[in-house]
C-alpha atoms as a PDB file:
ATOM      1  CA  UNK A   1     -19.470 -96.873 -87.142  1.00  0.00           C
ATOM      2  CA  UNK A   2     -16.770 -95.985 -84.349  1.00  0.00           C
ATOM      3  CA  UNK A   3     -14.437 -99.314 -85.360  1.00  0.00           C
ATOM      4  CA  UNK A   4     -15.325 -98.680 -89.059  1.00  0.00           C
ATOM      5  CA  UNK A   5     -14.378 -95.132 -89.307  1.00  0.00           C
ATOM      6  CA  UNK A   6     -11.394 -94.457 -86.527  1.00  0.00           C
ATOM      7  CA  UNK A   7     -10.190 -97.821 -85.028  1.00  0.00           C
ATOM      8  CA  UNK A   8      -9.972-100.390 -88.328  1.00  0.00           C
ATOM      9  CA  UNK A   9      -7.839 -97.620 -90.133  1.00  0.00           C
ATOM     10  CA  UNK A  10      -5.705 -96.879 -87.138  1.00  0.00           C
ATOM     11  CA  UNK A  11      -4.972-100.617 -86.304  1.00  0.00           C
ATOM     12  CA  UNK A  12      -4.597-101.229 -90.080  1.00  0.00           C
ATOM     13  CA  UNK A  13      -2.279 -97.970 -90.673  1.00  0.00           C
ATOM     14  CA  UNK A  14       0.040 -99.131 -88.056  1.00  0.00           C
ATOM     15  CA  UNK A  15       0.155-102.885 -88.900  1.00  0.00           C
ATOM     16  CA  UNK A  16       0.966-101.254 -92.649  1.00  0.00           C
ATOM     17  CA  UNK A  17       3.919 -99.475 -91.438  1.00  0.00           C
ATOM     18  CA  UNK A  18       5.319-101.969 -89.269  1.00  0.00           C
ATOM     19  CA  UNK A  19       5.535-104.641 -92.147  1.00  0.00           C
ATOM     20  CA  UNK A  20       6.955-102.157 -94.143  1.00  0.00           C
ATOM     21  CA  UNK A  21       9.596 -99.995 -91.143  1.00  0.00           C
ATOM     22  CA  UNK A  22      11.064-103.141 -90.724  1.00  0.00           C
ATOM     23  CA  UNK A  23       9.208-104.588 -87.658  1.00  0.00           C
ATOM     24  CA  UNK A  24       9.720-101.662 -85.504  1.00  0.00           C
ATOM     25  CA  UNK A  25       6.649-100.620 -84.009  1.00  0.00           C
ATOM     26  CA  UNK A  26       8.109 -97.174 -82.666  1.00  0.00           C
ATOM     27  CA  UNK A  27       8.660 -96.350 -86.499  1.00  0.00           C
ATOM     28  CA  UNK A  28       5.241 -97.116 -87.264  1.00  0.00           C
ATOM     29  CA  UNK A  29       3.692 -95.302 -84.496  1.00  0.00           C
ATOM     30  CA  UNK A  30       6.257 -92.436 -85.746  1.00  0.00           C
ATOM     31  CA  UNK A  31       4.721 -92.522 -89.199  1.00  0.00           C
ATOM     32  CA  UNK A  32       1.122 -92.770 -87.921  1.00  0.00           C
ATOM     33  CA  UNK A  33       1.817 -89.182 -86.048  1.00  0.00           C
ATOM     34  CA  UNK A  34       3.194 -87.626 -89.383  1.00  0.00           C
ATOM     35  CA  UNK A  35      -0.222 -88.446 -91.010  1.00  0.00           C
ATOM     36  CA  UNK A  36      -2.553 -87.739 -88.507  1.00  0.00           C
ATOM     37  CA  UNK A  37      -0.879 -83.975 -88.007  1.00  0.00           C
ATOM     38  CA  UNK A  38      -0.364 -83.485 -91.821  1.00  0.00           C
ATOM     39  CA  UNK A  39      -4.350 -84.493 -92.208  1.00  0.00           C
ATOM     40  CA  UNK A  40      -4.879 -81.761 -89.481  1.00  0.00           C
ATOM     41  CA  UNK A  41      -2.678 -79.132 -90.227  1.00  0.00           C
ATOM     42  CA  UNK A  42      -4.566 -76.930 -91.957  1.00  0.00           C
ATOM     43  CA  UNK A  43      -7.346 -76.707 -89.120  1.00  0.00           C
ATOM     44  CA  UNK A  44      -4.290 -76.638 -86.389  1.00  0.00           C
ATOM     45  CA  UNK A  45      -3.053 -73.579 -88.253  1.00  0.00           C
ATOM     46  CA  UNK A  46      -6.148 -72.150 -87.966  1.00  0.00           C
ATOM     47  CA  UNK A  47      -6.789 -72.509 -84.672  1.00  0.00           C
ATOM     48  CA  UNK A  48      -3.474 -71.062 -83.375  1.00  0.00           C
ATOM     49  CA  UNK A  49      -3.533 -68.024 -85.663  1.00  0.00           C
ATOM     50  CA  UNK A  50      -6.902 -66.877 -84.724  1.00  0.00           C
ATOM     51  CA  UNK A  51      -6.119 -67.815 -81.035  1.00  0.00           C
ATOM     52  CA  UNK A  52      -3.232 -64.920 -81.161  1.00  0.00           C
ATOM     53  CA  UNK A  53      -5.198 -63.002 -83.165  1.00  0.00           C
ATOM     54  CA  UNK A  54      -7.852 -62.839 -80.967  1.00  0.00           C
ATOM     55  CA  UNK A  55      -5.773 -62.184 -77.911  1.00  0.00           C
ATOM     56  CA  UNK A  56      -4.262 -59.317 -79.533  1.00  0.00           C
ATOM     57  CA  UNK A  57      -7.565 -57.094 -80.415  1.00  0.00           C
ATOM     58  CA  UNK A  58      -8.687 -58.454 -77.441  1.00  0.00           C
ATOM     59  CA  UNK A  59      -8.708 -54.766 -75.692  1.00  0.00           C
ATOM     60  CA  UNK A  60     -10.506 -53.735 -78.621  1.00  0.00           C
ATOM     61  CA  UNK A  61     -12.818 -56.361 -78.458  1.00  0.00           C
ATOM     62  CA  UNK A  62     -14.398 -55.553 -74.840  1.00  0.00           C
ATOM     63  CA  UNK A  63     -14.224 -51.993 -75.132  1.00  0.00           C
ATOM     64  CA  UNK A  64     -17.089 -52.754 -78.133  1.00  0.00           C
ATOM     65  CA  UNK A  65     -18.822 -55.027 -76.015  1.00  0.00           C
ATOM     66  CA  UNK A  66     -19.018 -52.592 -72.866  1.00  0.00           C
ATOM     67  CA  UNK A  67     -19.754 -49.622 -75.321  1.00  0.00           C
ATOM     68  CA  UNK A  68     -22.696 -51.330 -77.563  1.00  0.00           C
ATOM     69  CA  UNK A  69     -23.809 -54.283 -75.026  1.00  0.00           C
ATOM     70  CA  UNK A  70     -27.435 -52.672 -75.996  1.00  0.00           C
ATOM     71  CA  UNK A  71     -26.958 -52.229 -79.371  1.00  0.00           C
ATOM     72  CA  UNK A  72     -26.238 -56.171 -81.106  1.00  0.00           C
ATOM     73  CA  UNK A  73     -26.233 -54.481 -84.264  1.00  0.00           C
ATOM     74  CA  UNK A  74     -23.627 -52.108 -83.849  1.00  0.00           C
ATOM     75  CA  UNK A  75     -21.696 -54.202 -81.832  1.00  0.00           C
ATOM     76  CA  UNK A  76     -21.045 -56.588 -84.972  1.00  0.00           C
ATOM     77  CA  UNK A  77     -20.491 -53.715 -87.098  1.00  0.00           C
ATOM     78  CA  UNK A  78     -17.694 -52.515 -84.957  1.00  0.00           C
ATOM     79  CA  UNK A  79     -16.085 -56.633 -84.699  1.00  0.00           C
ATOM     80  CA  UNK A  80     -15.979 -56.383 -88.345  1.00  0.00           C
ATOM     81  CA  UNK A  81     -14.426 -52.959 -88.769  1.00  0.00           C
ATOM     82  CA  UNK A  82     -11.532 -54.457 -86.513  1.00  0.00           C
ATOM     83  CA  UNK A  83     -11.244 -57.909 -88.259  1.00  0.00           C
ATOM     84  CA  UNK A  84     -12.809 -60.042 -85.221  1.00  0.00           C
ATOM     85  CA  UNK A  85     -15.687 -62.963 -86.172  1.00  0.00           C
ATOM     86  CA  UNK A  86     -17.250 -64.391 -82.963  1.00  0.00           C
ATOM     87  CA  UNK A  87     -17.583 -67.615 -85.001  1.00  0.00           C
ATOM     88  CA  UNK A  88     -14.208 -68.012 -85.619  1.00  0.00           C
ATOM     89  CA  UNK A  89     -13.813 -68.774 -81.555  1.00  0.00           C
ATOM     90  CA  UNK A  90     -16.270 -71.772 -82.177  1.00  0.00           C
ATOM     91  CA  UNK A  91     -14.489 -72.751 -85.480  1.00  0.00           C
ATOM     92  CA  UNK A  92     -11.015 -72.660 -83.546  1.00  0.00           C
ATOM     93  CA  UNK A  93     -12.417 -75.385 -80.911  1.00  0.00           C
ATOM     94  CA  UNK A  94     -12.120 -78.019 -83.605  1.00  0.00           C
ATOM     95  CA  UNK A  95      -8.879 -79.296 -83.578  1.00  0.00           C
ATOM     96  CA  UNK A  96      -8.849 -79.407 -79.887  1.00  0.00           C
ATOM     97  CA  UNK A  97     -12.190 -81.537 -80.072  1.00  0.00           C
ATOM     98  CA  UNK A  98     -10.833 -84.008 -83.036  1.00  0.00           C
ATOM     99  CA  UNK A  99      -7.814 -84.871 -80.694  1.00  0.00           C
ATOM    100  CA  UNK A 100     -10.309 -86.702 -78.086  1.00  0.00           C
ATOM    101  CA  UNK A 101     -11.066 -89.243 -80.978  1.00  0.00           C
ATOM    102  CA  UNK A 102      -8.068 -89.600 -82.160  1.00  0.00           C
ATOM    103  CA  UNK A 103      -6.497 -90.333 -79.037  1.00  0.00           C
ATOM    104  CA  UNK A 104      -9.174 -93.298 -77.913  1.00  0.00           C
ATOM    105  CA  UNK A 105      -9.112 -94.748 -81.368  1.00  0.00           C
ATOM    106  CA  UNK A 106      -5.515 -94.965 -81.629  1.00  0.00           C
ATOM    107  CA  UNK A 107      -5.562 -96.217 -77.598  1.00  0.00           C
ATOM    108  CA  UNK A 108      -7.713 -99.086 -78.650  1.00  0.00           C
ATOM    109  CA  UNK A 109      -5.596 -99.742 -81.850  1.00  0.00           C
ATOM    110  CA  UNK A 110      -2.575 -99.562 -80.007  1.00  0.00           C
ATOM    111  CA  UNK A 111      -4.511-102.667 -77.111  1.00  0.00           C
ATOM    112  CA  UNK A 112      -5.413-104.498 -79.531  1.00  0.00           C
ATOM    113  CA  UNK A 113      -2.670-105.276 -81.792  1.00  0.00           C
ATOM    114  CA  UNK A 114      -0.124-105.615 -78.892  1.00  0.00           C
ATOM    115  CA  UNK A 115      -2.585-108.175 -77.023  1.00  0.00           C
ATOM    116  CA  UNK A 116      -1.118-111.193 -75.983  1.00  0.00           C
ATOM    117  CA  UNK A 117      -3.740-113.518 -75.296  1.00  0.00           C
ATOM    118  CA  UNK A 118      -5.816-115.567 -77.636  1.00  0.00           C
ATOM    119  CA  UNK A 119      -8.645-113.567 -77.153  1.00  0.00           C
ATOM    120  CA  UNK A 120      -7.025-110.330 -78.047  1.00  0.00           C
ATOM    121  CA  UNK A 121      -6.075-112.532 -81.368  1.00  0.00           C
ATOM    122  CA  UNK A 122      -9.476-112.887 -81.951  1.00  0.00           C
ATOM    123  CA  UNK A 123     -10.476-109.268 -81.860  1.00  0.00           C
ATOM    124  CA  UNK A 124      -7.996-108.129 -84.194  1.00  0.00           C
ATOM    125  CA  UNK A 125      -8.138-110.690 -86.997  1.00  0.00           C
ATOM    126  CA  UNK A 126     -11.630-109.667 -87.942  1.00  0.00           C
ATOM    127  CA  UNK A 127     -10.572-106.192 -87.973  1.00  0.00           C
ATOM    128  CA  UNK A 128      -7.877-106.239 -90.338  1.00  0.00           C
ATOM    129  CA  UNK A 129      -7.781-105.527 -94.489  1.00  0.00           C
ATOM    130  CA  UNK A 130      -7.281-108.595 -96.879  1.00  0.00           C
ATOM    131  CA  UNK A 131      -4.510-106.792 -98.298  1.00  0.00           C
ATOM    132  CA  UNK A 132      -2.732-107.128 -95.163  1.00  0.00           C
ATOM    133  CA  UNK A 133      -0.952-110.502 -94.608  1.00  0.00           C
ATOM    134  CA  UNK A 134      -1.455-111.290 -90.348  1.00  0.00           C
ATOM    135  CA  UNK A 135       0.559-114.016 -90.577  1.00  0.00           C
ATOM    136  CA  UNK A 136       4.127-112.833 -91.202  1.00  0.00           C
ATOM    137  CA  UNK A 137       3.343-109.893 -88.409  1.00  0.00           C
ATOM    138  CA  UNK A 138       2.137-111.943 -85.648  1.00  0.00           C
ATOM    139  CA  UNK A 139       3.702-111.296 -83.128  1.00  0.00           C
ATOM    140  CA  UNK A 140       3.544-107.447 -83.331  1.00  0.00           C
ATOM    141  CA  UNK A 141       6.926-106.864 -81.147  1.00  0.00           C
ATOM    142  CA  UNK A 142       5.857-104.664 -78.132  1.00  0.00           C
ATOM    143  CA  UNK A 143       9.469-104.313 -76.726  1.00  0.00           C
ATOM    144  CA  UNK A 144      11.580-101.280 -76.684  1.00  0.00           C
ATOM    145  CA  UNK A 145      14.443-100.545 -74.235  1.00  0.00           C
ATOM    146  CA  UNK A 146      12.929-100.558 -70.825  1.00  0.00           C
ATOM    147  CA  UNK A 147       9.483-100.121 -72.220  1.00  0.00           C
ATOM    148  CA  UNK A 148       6.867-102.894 -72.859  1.00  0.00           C
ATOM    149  CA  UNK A 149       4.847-100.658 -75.265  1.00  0.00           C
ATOM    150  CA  UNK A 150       1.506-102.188 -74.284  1.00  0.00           C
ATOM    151  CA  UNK A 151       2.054-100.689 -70.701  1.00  0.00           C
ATOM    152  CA  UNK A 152       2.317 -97.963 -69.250  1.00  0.00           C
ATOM    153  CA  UNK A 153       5.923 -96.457 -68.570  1.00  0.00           C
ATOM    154  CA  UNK A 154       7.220 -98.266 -65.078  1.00  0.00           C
ATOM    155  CA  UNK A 155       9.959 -95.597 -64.370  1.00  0.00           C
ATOM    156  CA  UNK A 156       7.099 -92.848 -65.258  1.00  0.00           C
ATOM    157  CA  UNK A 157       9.899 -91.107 -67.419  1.00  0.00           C
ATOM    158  CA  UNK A 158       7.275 -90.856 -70.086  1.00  0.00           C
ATOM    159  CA  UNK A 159       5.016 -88.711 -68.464  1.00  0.00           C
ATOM    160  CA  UNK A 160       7.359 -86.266 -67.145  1.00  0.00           C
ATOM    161  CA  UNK A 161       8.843 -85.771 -70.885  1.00  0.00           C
ATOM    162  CA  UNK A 162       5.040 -85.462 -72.304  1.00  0.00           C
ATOM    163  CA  UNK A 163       4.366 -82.966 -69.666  1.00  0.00           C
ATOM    164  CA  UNK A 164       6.887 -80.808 -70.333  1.00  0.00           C
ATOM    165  CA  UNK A 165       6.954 -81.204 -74.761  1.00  0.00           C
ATOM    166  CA  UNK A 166       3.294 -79.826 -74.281  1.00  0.00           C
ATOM    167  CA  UNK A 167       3.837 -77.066 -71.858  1.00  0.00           C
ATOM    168  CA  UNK A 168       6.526 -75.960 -74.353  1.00  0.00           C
ATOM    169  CA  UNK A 169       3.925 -76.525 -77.481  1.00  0.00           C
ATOM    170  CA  UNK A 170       1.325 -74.552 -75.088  1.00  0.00           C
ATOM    171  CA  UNK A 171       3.945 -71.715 -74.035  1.00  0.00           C
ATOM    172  CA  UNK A 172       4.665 -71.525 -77.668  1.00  0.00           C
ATOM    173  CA  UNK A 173       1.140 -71.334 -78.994  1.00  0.00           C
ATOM    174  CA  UNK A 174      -0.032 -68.610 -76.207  1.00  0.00           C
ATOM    175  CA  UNK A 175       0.986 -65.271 -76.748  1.00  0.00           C
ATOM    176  CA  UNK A 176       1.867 -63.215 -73.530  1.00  0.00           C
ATOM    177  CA  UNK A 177      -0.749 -60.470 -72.905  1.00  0.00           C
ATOM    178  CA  UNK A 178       0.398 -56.754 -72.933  1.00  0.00           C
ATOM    179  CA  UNK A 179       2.570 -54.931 -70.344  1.00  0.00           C
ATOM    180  CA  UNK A 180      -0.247 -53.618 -67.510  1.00  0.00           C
ATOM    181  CA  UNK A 181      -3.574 -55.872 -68.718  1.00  0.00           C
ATOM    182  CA  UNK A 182      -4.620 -57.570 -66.280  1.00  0.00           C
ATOM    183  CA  UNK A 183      -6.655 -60.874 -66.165  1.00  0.00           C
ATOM    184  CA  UNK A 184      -9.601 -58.711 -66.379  1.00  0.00           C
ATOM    185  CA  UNK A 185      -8.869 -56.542 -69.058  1.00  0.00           C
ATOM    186  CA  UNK A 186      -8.190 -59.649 -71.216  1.00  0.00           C
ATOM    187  CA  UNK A 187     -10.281 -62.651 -70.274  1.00  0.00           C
ATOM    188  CA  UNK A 188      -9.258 -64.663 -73.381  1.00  0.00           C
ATOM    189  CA  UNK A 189      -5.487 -64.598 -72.633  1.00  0.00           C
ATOM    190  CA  UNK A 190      -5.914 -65.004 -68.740  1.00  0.00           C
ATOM    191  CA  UNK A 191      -7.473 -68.869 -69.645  1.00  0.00           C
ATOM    192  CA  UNK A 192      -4.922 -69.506 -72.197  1.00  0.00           C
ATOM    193  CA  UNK A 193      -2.175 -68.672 -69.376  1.00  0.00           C
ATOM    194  CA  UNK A 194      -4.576 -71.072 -67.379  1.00  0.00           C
ATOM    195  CA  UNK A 195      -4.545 -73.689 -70.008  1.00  0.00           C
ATOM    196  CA  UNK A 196      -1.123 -73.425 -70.731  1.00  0.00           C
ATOM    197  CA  UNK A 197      -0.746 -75.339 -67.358  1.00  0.00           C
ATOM    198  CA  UNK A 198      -3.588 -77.313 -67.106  1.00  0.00           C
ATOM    199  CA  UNK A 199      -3.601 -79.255 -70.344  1.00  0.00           C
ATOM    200  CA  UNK A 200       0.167 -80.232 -69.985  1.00  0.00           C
ATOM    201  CA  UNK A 201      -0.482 -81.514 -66.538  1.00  0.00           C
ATOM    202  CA  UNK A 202      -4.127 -83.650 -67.465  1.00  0.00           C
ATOM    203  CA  UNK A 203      -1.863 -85.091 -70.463  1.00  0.00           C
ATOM    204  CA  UNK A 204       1.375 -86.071 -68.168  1.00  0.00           C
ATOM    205  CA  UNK A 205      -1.233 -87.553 -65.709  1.00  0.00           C
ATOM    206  CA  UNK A 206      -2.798 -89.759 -67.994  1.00  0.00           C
ATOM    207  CA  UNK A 207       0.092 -90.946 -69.441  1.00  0.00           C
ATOM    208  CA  UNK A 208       0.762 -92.673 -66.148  1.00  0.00           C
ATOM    209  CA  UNK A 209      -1.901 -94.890 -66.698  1.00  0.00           C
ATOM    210  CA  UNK A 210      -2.188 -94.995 -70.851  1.00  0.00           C
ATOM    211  CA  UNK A 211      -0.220 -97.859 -72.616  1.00  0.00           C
ATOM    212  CA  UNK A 212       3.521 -96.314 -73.492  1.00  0.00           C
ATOM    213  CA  UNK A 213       3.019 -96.422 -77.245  1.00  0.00           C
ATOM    214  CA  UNK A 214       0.365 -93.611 -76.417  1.00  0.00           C
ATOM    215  CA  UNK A 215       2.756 -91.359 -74.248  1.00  0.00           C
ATOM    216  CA  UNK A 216       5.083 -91.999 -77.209  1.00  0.00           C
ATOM    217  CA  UNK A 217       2.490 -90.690 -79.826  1.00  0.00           C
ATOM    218  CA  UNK A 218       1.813 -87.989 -77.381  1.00  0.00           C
ATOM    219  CA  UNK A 219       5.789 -86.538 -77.410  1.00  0.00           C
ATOM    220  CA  UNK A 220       6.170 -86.661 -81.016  1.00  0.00           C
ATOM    221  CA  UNK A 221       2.874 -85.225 -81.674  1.00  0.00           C
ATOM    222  CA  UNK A 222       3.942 -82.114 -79.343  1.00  0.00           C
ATOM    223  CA  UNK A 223       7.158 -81.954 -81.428  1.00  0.00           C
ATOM    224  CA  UNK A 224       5.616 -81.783 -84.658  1.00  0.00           C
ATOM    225  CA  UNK A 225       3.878 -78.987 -82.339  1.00  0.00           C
ATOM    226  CA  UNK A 226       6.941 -77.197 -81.420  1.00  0.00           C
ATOM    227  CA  UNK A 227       8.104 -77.322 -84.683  1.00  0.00           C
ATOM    228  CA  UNK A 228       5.072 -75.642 -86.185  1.00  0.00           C
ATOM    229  CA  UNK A 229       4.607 -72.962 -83.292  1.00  0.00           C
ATOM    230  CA  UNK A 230       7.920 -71.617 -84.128  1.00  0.00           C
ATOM    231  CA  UNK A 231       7.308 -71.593 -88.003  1.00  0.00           C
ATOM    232  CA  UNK A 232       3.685 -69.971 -87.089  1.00  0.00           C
ATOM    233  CA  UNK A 233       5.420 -67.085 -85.187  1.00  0.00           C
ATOM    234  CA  UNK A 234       7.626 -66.483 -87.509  1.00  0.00           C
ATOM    235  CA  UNK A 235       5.309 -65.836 -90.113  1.00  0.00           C
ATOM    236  CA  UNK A 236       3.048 -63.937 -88.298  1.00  0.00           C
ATOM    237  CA  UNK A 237       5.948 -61.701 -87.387  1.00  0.00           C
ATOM    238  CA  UNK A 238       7.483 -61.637 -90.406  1.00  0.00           C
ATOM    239  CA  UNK A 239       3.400 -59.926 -91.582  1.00  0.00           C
ATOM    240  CA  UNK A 240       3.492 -58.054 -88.543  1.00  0.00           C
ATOM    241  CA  UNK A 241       6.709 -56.496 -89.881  1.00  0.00           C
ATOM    242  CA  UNK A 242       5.531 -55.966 -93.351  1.00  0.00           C
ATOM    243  CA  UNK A 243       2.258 -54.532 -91.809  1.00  0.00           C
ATOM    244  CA  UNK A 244       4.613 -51.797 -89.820  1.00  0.00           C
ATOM    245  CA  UNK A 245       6.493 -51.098 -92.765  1.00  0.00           C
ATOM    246  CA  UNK A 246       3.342 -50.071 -94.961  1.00  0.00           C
ATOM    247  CA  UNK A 247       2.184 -48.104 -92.197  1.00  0.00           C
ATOM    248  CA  UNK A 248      -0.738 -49.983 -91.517  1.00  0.00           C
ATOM    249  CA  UNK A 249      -1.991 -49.801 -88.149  1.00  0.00           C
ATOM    250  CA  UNK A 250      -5.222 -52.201 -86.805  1.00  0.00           C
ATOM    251  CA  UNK A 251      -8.513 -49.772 -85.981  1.00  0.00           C
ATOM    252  CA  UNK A 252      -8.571 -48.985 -82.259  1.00  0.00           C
ATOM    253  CA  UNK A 253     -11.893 -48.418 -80.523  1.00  0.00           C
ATOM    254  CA  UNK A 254     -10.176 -45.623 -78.056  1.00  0.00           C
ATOM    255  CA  UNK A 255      -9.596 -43.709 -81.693  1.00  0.00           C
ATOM    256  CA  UNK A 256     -12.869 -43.666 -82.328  1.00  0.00           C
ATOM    257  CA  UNK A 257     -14.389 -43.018 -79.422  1.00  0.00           C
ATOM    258  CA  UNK A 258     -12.040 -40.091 -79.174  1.00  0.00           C
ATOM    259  CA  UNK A 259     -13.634 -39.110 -82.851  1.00  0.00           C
ATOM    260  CA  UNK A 260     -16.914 -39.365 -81.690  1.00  0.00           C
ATOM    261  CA  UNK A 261     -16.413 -37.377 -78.814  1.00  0.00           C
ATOM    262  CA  UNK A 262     -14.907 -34.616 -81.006  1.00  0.00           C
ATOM    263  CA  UNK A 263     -17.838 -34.866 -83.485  1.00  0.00           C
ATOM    264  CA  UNK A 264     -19.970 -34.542 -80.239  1.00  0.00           C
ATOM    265  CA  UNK A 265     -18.289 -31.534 -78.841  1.00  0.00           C
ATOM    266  CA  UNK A 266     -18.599 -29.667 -82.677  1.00  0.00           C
ATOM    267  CA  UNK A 267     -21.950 -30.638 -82.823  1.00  0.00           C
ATOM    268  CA  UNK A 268     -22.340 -28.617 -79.379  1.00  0.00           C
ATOM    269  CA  UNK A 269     -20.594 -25.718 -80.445  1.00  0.00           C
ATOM    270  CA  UNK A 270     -22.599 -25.555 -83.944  1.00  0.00           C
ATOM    271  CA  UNK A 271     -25.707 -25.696 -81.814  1.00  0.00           C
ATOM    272  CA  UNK A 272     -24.456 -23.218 -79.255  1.00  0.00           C
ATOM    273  CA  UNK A 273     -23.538 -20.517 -82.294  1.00  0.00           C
ATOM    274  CA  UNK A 274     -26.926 -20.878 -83.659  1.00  0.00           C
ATOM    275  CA  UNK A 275     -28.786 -20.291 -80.054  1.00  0.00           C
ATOM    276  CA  UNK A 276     -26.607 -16.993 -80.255  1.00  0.00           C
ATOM    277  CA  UNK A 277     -27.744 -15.946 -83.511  1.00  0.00           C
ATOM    278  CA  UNK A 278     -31.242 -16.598 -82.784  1.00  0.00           C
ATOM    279  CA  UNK A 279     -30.914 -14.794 -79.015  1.00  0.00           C
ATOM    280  CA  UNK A 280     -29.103 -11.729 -81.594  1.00  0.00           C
ATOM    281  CA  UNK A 281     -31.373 -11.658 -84.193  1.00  0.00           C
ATOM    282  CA  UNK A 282     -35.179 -11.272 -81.325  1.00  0.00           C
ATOM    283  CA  UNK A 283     -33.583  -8.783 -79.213  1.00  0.00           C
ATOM    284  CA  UNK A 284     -33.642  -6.293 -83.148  1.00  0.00           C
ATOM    285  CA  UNK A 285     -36.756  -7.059 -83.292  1.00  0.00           C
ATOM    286  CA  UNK A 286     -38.156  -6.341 -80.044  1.00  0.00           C
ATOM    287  CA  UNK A 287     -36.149  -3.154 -79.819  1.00  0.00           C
ATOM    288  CA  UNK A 288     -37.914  -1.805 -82.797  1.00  0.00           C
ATOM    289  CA  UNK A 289     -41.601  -3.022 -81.401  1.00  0.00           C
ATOM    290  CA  UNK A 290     -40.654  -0.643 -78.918  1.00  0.00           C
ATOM    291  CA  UNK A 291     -39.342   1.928 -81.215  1.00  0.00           C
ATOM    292  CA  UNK A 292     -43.109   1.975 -82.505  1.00  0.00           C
ATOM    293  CA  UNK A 293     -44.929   2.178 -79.456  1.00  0.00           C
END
């Protein structure tokens, strides 16, 4: 299921655009990147939008939870009235969790094409299409500049340039939390900050030790990144602008608790005015009781 579904097509994709790019592997690894993040792009989008989303009602979004952490029901009534869905954190986990797959399918396409001993041969001839003619592309040529592509990078350039075109992506894609908020007034964007680190550096390290055509999928995949970061912020502030310009402002929990404290205080007065009209209206009454006596 695992070779039929993610490995066959990858090896097969690649072997497809290298007959047709001319023999140049880096072209066909290029191409390969342009599909996989144009078949993703839609749950990419996704993800980053409601990750700033999030992060920006995320105020609003704890002062709910402290306020109705007894009451589930209300608590849910109040996400909605500011546009949050707890599912959609789940939901935005997706892309990240397709990328594993990708990546060790397209590792193991990458081995096994540029193999150069007969037993690598072996594995991939079962593996590819009948439309595909082995013959003319065998040897797949795993040379470029320096770089033996079914290695790793020697001079470790590689992993310094796909650590730093994903902490740019990452920097990009996390939105910097409000002037004063602390980590723990916003947990959500204190472990983006955190991840914004931490993936780049996992990725650099294991590009020391993946082949170089990886680390080479890797940087253009974080370009393609880049690219759409800045075209997602600049729609979201071109709506943000629109938004101002209606006059539309996002519900804030402070405003209504301020409402509800004002309902409470009326509600105190009305029932102080009517203990006064009651205390008013007995002492009539007992005054004429005595009246009589």
């Amino acid at each position: 299921m695992w070779d039929t579904l993610i490995v066959n097509p990858m090896i097969n994709a690649l072997l497809l655009f290298y007959n047709f790019l001319g023999h140049n592997f880096i072209l066909a690894i290029a191409f390969l990147t342009i599909v996989i993040r144009l078949i993703t792009l839609p749950l990419n989008l996704k993800q980053q939008r409601s990750m700033i989303r999030t992060q920006e009602i995320q105020p609003e979004i704890n002062a709910i939870q402290k306020k109705y952490r007894d009451n589930p029901q209300k608590m849910q009534e109040e996400f909605k009235r500011i546009g949050y869905n707890p599912a959609d954190t789940l939901s935005g986990c997706i892309p990240t969790l397709i990328q594993f797959p990708i990546l060790i399918g397209l590792y193991r396409a990458i081995t096994t094409i540029l193999g150069t001993t007969p037993q690598a041969l072996f594995e991939l001839v079962p593996r590819v299409y009948p439309a595909i003619n082995l013959t003319n592309l065998i040897p797949v040529e795993n040379k470029f500049m320096w770089l033996n592509l079914s290695q790793p990078d020697p001079l470790f350039i590689l992993p310094i340039i796909v650590f730093g075109s994903m902490f740019i992506q990452q920097k990009l894609l996390t939105p910097a939390p409000p002037k004063g908020q602390t980590q723990q007034d916003n947990p959500a964007a204190g472990m983006s900050q955190s991840m914004m680190y931490t993936m780049p550096l996992m990725f650099g390290f294991f590009s020391l030790q993946f082949p170089a055509g990886l680390s080479i999928y890797f940087i253009l995949a974080n370009v393609i990144g880049i690219a759409q970061g800045l075209y997602l912020q600049r729609i979201m502030n071109r709506e943000r602008a629109e938004r101002e310009a209606r006059g539309e402002k996002r519900p804030v929990v402070v405003e209504a608790e301020k409402g509800a404290a004002k309902s409470h205080q009326s509600a105190n007065g009305a029932g102080s005015s009517k203990t006064k009209v009651t205390s008013g209206s007995t002492a009539p009454r007992r005054k004429k009781g005595s009246a009589k006596r």
